[in-house]
Each structure stands twice: as C-alpha cells, then as structure tokens.
Protein backbone atom coordinates (compact mmCIF):
# COMPACT_ATOMS: atom_id res chain seq x y z
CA UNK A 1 75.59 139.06 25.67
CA UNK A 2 73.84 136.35 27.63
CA UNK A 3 75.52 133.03 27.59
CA UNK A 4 72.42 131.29 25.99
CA UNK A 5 72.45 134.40 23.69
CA UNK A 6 75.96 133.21 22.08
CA UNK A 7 74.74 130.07 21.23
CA UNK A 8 71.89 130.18 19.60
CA UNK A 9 71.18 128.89 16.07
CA UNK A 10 68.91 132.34 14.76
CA UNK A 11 70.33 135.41 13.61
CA UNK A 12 70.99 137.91 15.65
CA UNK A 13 67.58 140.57 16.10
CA UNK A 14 67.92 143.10 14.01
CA UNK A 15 66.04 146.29 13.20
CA UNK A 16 66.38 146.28 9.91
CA UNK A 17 64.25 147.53 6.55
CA UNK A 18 62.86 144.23 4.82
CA UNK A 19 62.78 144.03 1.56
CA UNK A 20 59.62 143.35 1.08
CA UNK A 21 56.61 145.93 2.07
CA UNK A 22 54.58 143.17 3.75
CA UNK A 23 57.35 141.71 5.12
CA UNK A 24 58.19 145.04 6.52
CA UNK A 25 54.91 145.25 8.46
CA UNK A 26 55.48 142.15 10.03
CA UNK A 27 59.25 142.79 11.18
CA UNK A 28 58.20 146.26 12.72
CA UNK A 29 55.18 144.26 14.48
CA UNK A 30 57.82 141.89 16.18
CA UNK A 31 60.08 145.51 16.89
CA UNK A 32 56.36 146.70 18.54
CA UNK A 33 56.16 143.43 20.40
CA UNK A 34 59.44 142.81 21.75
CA UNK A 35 59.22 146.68 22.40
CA UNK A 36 56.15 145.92 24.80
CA UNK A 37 54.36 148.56 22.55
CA UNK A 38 51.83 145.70 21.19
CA UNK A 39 50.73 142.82 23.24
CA UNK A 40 50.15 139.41 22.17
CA UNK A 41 46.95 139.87 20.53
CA UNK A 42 47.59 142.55 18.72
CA UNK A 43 50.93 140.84 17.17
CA UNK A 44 49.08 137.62 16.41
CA UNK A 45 46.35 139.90 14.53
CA UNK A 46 48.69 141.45 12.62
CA UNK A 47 50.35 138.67 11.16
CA UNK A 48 46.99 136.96 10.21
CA UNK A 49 46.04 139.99 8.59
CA UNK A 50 48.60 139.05 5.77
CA UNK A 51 46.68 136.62 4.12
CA UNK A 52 48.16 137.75 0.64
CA UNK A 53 51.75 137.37 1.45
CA UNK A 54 50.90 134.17 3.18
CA UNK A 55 49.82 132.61 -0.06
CA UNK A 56 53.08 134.00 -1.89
CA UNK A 57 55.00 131.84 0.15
CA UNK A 58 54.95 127.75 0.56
CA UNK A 59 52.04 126.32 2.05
CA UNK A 60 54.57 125.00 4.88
CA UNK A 61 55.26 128.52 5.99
CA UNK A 62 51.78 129.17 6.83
CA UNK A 63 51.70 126.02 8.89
CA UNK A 64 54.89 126.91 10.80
CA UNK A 65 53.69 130.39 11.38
CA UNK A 66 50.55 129.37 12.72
CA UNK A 67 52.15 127.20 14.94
CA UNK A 68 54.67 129.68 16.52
CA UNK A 69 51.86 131.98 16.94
CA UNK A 70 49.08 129.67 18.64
CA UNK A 71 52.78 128.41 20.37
CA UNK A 72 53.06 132.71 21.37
CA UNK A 73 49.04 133.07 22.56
CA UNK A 74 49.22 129.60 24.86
CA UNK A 75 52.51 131.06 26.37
CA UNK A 76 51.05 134.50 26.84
CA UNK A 77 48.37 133.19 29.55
CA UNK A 78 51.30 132.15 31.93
CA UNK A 79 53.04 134.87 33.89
CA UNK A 80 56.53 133.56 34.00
CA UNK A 81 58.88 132.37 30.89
CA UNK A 82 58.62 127.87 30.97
CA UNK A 83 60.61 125.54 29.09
CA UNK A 84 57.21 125.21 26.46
CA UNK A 85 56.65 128.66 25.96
CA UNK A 86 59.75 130.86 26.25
CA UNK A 87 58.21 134.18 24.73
CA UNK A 88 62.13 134.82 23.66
CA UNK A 89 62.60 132.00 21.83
CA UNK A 90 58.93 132.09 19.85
CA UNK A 91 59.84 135.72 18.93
CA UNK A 92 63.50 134.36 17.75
CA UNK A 93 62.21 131.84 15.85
CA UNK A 94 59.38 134.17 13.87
CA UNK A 95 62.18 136.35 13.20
CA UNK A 96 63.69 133.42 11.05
CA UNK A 97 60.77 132.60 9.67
CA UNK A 98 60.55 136.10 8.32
CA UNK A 99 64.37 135.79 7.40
CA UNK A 100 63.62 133.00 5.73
CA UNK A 101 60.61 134.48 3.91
CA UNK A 102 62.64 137.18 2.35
CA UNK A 103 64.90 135.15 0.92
CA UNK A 104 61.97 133.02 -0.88
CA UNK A 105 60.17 136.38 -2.22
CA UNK A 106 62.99 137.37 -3.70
C-alpha cells in the first residue's frame, strides 16, 4: 500500500453492496469510474440524476456533493493529477460522502 495510502483519514475503497438501492447506483458509478469504464461526465450525470435521494438526505450533503463533483469536472480538464484537483482524493472523499449517507438513511 502506498505510503500516502496508510495515512489517510477515508475508509478504505471497497466494493461493497450498499444498503440502499440508490445508494447502490451511485457506489457502482464510482466502481465504473475509478474502473475507467465511465468518464467524468458520465459519473457527474449519474449522481445528479438522483435528485430523490438527494432530498432524503440533509440539505448540506447536496452542497458538499456538488462541490466534490464541480471539484471532479474542473480537475478532469487537466492532464496530470495537481495539488487542487487530485482525481484520487475527490473520488476518496465521495466515497465518504456515500459512507456517510448510508449511515443517515438508515
């Protein structure tokens, strides 16, 4: 594991079955992305697409997910990873977001 890998404050990436169906389309989206099966645009469509989860949850989780994704777009114009828009740690970061999600829904 990558020395930056050891230390960082987000669960580890997992592939694992959400408990929640719209949840679930989200986490295999981010499996699709990090996959390079989906590109940016695609992923960013699909999360937007779930308005009706998005207004299950907080209003603040919108607002952070909108953030991480306009973050994800911006850093998908440059060709090489920068300190702004590490792809990595965007995609680390929705995948605590949708941890965190989970644990709200239930």
């Amino acid at each position: 594991m990558p020395a930056s890998s050891a230390c960082s404050p987000f669960p580890p990436f997992t592939r694992k079955h959400m408990s929640n169906p719209d949840l679930q389309i989200l986490h295999d989206a981010l499996n699709e992305l990090r996959d390079g099966d989906i590109n940016v645009a695609a992923f960013c469509s699909a999360w937007r697409a779930q308005t009706d989860l998005i207004k299950r949850l907080p209003p603040r989780y919108e607002e952070v997910a909108e953030d991480l994704l306009g973050r994800l777009e911006a850093g998908s114009l440059f060709t090489e990873e920068s300190c702004s828009f590490s792809q990595e740690d965007l995609l680390d970061n929705l995948a605590l977001w949708l941890h965190k999600a989970e644990k709200t829904l239930v």
